[in-house]
Protein backbone atom coordinates (compact mmCIF):
# COMPACT_ATOMS: atom_id res chain seq x y z
CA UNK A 1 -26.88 8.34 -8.00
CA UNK A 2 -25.05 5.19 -8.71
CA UNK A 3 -21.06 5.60 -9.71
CA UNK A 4 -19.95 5.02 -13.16
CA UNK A 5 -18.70 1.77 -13.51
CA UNK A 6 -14.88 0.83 -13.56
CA UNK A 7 -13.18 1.10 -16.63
CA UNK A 8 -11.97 -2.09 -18.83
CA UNK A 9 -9.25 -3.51 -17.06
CA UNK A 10 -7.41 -4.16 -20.76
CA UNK A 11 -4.58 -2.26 -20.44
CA UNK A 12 -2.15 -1.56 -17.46
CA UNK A 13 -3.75 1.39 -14.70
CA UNK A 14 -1.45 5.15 -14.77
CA UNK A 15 -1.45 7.68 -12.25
CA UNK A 16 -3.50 9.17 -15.05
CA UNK A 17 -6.55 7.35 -14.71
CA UNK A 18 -6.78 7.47 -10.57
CA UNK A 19 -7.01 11.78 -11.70
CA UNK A 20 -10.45 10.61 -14.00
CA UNK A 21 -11.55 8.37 -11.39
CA UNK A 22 -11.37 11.05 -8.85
CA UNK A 23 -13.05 13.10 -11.56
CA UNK A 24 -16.10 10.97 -12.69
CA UNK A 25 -16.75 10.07 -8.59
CA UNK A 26 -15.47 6.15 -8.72
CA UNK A 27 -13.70 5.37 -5.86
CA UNK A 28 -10.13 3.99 -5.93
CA UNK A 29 -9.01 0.83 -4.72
CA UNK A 30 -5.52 -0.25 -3.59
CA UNK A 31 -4.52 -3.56 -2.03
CA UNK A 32 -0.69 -4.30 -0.70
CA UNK A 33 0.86 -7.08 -1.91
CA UNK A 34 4.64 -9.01 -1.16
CA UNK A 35 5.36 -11.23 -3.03
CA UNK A 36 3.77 -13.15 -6.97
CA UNK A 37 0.88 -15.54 -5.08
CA UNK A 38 -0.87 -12.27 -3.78
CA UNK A 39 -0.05 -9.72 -6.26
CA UNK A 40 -1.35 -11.98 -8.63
CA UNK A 41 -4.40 -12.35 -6.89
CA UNK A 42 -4.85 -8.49 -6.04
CA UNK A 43 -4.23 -7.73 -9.77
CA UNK A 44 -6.51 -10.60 -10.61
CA UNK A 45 -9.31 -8.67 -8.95
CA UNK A 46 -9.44 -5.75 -10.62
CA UNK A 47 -7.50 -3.53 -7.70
CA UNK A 48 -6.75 -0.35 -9.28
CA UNK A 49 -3.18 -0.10 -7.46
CA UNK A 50 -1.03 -2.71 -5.76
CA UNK A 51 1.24 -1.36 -2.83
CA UNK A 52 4.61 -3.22 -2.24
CA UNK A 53 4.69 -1.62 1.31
CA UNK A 54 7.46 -1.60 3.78
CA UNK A 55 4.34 -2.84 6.44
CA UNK A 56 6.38 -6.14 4.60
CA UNK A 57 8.71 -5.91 7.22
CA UNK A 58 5.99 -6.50 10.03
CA UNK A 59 3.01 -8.33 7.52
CA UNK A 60 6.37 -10.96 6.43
CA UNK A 61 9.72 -10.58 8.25
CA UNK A 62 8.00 -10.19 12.10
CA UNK A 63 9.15 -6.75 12.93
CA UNK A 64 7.38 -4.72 15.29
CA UNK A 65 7.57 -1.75 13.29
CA UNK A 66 8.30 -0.81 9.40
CA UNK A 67 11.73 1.06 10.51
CA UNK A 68 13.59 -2.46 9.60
CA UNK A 69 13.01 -2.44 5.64
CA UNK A 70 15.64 -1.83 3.97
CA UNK A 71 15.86 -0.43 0.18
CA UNK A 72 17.57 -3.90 -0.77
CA UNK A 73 14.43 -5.75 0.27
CA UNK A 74 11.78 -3.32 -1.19
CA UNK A 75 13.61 -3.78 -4.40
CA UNK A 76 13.37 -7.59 -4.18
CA UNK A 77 9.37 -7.51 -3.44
CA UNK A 78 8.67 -5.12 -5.22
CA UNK A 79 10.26 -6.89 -8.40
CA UNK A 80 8.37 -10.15 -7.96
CA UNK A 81 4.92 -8.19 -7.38
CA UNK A 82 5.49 -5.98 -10.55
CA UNK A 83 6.50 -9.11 -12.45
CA UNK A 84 3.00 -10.73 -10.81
CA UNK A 85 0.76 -7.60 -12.06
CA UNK A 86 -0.26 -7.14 -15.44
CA UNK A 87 -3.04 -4.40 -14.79
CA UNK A 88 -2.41 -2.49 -11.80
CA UNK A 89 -0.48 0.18 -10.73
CA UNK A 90 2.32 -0.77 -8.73
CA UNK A 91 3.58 1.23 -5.78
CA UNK A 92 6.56 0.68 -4.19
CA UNK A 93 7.76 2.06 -0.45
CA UNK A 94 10.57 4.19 -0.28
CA UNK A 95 11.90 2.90 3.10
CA UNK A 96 13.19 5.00 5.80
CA UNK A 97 15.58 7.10 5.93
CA UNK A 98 15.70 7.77 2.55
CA UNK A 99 13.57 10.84 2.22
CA UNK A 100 15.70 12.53 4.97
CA UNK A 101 18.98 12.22 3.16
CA UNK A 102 19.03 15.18 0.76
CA UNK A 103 17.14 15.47 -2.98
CA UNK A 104 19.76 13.50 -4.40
CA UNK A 105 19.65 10.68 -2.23
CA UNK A 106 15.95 9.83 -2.72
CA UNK A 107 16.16 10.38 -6.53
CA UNK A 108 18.76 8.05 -6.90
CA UNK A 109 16.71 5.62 -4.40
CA UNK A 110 13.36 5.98 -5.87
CA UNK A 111 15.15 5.82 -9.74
CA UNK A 112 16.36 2.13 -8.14
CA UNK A 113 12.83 1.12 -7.30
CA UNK A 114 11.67 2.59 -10.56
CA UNK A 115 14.83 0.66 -12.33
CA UNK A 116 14.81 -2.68 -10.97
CA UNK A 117 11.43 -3.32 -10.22
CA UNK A 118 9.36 -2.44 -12.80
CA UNK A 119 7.12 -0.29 -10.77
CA UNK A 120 5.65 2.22 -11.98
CA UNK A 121 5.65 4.75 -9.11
CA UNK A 122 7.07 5.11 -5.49
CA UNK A 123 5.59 5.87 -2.17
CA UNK A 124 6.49 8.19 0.77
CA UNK A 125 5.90 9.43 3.97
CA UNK A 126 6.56 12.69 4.84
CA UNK A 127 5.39 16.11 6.07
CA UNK A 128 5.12 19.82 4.31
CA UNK A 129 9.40 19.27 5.10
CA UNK A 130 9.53 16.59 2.49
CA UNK A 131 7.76 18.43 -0.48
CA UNK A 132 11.20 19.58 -2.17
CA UNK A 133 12.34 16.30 -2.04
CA UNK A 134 8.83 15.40 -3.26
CA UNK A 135 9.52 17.79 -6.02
CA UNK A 136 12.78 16.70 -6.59
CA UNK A 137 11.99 12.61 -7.35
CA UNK A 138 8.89 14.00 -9.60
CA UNK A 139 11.13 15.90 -11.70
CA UNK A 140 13.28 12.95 -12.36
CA UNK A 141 10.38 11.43 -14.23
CA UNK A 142 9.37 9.51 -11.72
CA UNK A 143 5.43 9.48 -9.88
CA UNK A 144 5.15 10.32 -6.30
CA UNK A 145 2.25 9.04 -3.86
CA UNK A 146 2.68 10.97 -0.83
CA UNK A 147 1.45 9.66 2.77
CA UNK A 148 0.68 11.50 5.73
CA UNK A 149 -1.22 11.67 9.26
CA UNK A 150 -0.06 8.71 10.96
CA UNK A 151 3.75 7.91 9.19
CA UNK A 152 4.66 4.35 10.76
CA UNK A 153 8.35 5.20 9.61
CA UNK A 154 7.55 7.84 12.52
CA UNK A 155 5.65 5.59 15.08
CA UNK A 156 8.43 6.37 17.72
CA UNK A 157 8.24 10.20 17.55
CA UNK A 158 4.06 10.15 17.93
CA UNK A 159 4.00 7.31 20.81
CA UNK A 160 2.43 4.55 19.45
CA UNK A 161 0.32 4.36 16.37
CA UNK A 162 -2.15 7.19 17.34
CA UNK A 163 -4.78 8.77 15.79
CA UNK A 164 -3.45 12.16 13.93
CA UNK A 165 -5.54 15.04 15.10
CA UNK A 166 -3.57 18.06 14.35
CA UNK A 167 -6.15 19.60 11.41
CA UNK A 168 -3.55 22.46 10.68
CA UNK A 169 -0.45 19.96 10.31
CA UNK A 170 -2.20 17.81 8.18
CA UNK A 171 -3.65 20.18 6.17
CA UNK A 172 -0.14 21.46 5.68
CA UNK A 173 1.15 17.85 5.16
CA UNK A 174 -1.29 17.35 2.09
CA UNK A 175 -1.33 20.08 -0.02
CA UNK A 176 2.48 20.72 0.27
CA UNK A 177 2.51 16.89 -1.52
CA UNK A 178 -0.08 18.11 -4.46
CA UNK A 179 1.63 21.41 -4.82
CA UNK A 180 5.22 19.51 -4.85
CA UNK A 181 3.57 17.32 -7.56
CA UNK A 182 2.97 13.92 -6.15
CA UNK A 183 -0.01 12.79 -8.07
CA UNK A 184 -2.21 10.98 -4.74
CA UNK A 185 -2.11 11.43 -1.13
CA UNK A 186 -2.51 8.20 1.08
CA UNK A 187 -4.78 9.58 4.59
CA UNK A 188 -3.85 7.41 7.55
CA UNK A 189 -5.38 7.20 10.92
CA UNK A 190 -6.98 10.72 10.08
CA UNK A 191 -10.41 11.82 12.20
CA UNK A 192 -13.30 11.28 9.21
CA UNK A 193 -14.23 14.67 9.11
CA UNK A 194 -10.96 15.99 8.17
CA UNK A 195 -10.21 13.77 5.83
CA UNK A 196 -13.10 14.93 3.98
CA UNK A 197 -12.59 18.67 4.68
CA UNK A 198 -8.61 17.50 2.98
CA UNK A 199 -10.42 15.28 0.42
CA UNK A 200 -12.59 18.23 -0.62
CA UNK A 201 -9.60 20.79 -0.62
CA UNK A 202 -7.14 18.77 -2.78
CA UNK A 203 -7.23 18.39 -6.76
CA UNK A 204 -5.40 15.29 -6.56
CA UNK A 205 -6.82 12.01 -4.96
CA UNK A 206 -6.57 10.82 -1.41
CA UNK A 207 -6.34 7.26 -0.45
CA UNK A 208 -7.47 6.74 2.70
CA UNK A 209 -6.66 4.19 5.49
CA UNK A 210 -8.36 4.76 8.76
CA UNK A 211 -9.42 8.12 7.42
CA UNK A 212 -13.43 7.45 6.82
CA UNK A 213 -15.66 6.90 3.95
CA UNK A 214 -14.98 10.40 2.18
CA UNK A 215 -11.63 9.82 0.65
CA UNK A 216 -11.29 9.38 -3.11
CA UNK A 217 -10.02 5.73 -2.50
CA UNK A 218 -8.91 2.91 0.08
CA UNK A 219 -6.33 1.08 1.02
CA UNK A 220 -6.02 -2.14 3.13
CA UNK A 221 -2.92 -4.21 3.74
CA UNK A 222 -3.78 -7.70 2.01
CA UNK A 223 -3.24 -10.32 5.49
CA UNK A 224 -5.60 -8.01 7.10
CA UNK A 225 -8.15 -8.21 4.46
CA UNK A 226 -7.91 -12.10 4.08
CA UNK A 227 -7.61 -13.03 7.03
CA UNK A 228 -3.98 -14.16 7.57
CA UNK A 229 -2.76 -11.00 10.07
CA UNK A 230 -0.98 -12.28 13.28
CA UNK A 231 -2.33 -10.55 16.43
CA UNK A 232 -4.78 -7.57 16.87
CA UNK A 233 -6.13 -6.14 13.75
CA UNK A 234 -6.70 -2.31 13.72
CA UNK A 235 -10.61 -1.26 14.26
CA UNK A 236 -10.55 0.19 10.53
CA UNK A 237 -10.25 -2.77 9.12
CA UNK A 238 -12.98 -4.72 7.84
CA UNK A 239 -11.74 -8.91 7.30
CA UNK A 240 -13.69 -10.28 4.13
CA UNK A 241 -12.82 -13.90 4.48
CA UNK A 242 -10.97 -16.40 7.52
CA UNK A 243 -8.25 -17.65 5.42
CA UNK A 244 -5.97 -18.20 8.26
CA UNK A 245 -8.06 -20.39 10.05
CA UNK A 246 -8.73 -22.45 6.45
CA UNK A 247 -4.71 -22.50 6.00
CA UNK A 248 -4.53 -23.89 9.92
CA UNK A 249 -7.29 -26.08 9.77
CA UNK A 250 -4.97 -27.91 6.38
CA UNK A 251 -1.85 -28.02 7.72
CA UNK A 252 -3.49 -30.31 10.48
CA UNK A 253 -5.66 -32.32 8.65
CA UNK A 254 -2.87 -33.29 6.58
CA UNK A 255 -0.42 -33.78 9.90
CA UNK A 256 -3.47 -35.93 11.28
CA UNK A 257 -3.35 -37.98 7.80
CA UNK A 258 0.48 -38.49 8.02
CA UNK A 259 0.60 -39.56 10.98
CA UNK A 260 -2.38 -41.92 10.73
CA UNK A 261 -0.38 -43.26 7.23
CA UNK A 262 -3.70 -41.81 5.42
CA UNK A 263 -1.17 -39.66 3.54
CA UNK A 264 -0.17 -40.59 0.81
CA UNK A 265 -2.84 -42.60 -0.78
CA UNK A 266 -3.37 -44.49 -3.76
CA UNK A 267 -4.08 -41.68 -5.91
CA UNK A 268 -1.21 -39.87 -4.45
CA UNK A 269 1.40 -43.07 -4.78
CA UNK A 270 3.37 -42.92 -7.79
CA UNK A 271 3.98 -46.20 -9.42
């Protein structure tokens, strides 16, 4: 049986509506996004949620890992992407350490995000030792999307970026964020058939990212999805267009026409 068709896209997405997607069976999307050009083209597309991530801190700034973003540059991204979306929900990344720093720490944090972006909920990664915290942000009024399995924030305590296996821990993970109150779970790097057994158990949505088909959504980080990613891109991707070759193949055309003097021409020359 086909899946009911998204909803109009004329008025801005809630955490509301990803509960009745998960209820009527339409899959979620979500897309991260860094700056206007591609939130604008992620919101543009009908992407239920837009992630400011702090993967901008490897996807932009060249890090090796997402430890480096600070809460002074998620606020900055994430105030040009909410400024760039009209429709979707935007998500912003509650860099590390924040969550570790007491309730009142990542209340005051996440009230920033909420404050001077314009976003309209925050994101973080944690385990079942995060859900008071968790509780703490939702009961300031502000929406929580937790994120567990694979934590890059964590990368150095699991070795690498691993496949999560631990069905007990994860379990635990995920429905201490629904019963602290965050309103979605994002799955990463989870085996397939746990994500569904944790998609099936939870009565909020999961997004998943490397998790399998069965989630309630997906999530992709945008240079991966175009294209544009530097280096190895993970197996659970799937690339939908080449635009980093496209953007390469420009840049020298138009060095071979400047240095041949075929640039600027006559309809370029201002007279």
């Amino acid at each position: 049986m086909p899946h009911p068709p998204a909803p109009r896209r004329d008025r801005r997405v809630t955490v509301t509506d990803l509960g009745k997607a998960m209820e009527q069976g339409r899959p979620i999307t979500m897309a991260t996004a860094y700056d206007w050009p591609t939130g604008r083209l992620v919101d543009a597309a009908g992407i239920d949620c837009v992630l400011v991530g702090d993967s901008v801190a490897m996807v932009v700034a060249g890090h090796d890992s997402t430890i480096p973003a600070t809460l002074d540059q998620m606020v900055y991204h994430g105030e040009i992407v909410a400024r760039a979306c009209q429709r979707s929900l935007v998500v912003v990344d509650l860099p590390f350490p924040l969550q570790h720093l007491g309730n009142l720490r990542a209340i005051e944090a996440s009230a920033r995000l909420l404050k001077e972006t314009g976003c309209q909920a925050v994101k973080l990664e944690g385990t079942a030792g995060q859900a008071e915290v968790i509780a703490g942000i939702v009961a300031a009024g502000i929406p929580v999307m937790g994120h567990v399995g694979l934590r890059p924030q964590a990368v150095h305590q699991f070795g690498g970026y691993r496949m999560q296996r631990d069905r007990d821990q994860l379990f635990r993970d995920a429905e201490s964020a629904a019963e602290a109150g965050a309103f979605a779970v994002v799955l990463e790097c989870v085996p397939a058939a746990i994500a569904a057994e944790i998609t099936e158990a939870l009565p909020i949505p999961t997004i998943g990212i490397g998790a399998g088909p069965s989630c309630r959504g997906q999530v992709l980080v945008f240079h991966d999805l175009v294209g544009l990613s530097q280096g190895r891109v993970p197996r659970f991707v799937r690339t939908y267009a080449s635009a980093g070759t496209l953007i390469a193949e420009a840049l020298a055309q138009w060095r071979d026409d400047v240095e041949a003097r075929r640039f600027p021409g006559p309809d370029e020359t201002l007279g």
